[in-house]
Protein backbone atom coordinates (compact mmCIF):
# COMPACT_ATOMS: atom_id res chain seq x y z
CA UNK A 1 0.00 0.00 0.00
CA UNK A 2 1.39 2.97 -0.81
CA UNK A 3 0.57 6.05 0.90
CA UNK A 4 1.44 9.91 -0.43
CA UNK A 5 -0.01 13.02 2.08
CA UNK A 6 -0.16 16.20 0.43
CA UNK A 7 0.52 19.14 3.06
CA UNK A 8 2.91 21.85 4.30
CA UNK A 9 4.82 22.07 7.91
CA UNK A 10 3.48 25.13 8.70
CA UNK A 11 0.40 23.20 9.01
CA UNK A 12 -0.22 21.75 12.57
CA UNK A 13 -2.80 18.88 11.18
CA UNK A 14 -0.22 17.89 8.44
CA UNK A 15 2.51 17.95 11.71
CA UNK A 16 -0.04 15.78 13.25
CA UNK A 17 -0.81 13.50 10.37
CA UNK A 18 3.03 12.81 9.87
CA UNK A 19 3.45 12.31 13.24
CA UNK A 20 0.73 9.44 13.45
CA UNK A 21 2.23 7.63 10.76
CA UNK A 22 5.71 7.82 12.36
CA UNK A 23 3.86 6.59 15.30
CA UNK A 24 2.51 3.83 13.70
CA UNK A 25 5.52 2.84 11.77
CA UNK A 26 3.52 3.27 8.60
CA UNK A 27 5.73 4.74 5.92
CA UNK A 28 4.35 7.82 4.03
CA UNK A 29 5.76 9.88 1.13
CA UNK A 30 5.39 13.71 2.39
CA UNK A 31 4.53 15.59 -0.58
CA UNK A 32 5.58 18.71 0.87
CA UNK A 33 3.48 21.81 -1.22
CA UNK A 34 5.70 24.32 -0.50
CA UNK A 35 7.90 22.44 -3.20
CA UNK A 36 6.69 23.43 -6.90
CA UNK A 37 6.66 20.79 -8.37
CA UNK A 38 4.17 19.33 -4.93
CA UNK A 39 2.03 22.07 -5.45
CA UNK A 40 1.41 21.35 -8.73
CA UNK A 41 0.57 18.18 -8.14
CA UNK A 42 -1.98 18.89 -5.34
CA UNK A 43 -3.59 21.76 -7.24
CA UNK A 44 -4.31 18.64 -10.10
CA UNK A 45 -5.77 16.73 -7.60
CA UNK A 46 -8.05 20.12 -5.92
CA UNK A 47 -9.08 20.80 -9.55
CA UNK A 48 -10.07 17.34 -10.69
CA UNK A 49 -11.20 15.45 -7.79
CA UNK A 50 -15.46 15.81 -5.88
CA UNK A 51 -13.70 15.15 -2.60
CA UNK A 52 -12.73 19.08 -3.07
CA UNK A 53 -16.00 20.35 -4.02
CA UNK A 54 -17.44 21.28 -0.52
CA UNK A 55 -13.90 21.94 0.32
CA UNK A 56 -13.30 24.85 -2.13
CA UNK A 57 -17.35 26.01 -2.06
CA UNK A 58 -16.49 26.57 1.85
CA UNK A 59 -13.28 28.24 0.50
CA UNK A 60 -10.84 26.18 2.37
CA UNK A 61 -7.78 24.81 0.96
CA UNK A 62 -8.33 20.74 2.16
CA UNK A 63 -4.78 19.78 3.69
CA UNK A 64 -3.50 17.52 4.76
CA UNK A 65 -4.72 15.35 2.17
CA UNK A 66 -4.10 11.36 1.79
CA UNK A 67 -3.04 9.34 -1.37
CA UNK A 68 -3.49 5.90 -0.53
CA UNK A 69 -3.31 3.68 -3.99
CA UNK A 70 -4.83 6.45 -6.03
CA UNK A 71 -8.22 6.96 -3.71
CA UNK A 72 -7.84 10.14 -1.74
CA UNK A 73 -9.22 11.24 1.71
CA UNK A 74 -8.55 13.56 4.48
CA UNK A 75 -8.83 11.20 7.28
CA UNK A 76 -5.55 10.37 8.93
């Protein structure tokens, strides 16, 4: 299973996130959006996938946000 979460540091809930998976031994691939190329990504993602929709109508930004084997999620 592999497992990609789409945040930023500066966030405490990604902090959190990462930290539970650490806890749990679980591997994770940070895709940290402060990198370009990670933001690009995750702005794909916002503009393509419904799991956004209420997110961006509410005007939020939806981080951190899971990749586990190409289904996506914000629980942690």
């Amino acid at each position: 299973m592999a497992i990609k979460v789409y945040g930023t540091t500066q966030r405490p809930d990604t902090r959190e996130c990462l930290a539970q998976f650490e806890e749990k031994n679980i591997p994770v691939e940070f895709m940290d959006i402060e990198k370009l190329e990670n933001l690009k990504a995750f702005l794909r993602i916002r503009d393509r996938e419904p799991i956004y929709d209420e997110v961006k109508a509410n005007g939020g930004v939806g981080i951190p946000l899971l990749e586990i084997d190409g289904s996506y999620t914000f629980d942690f």
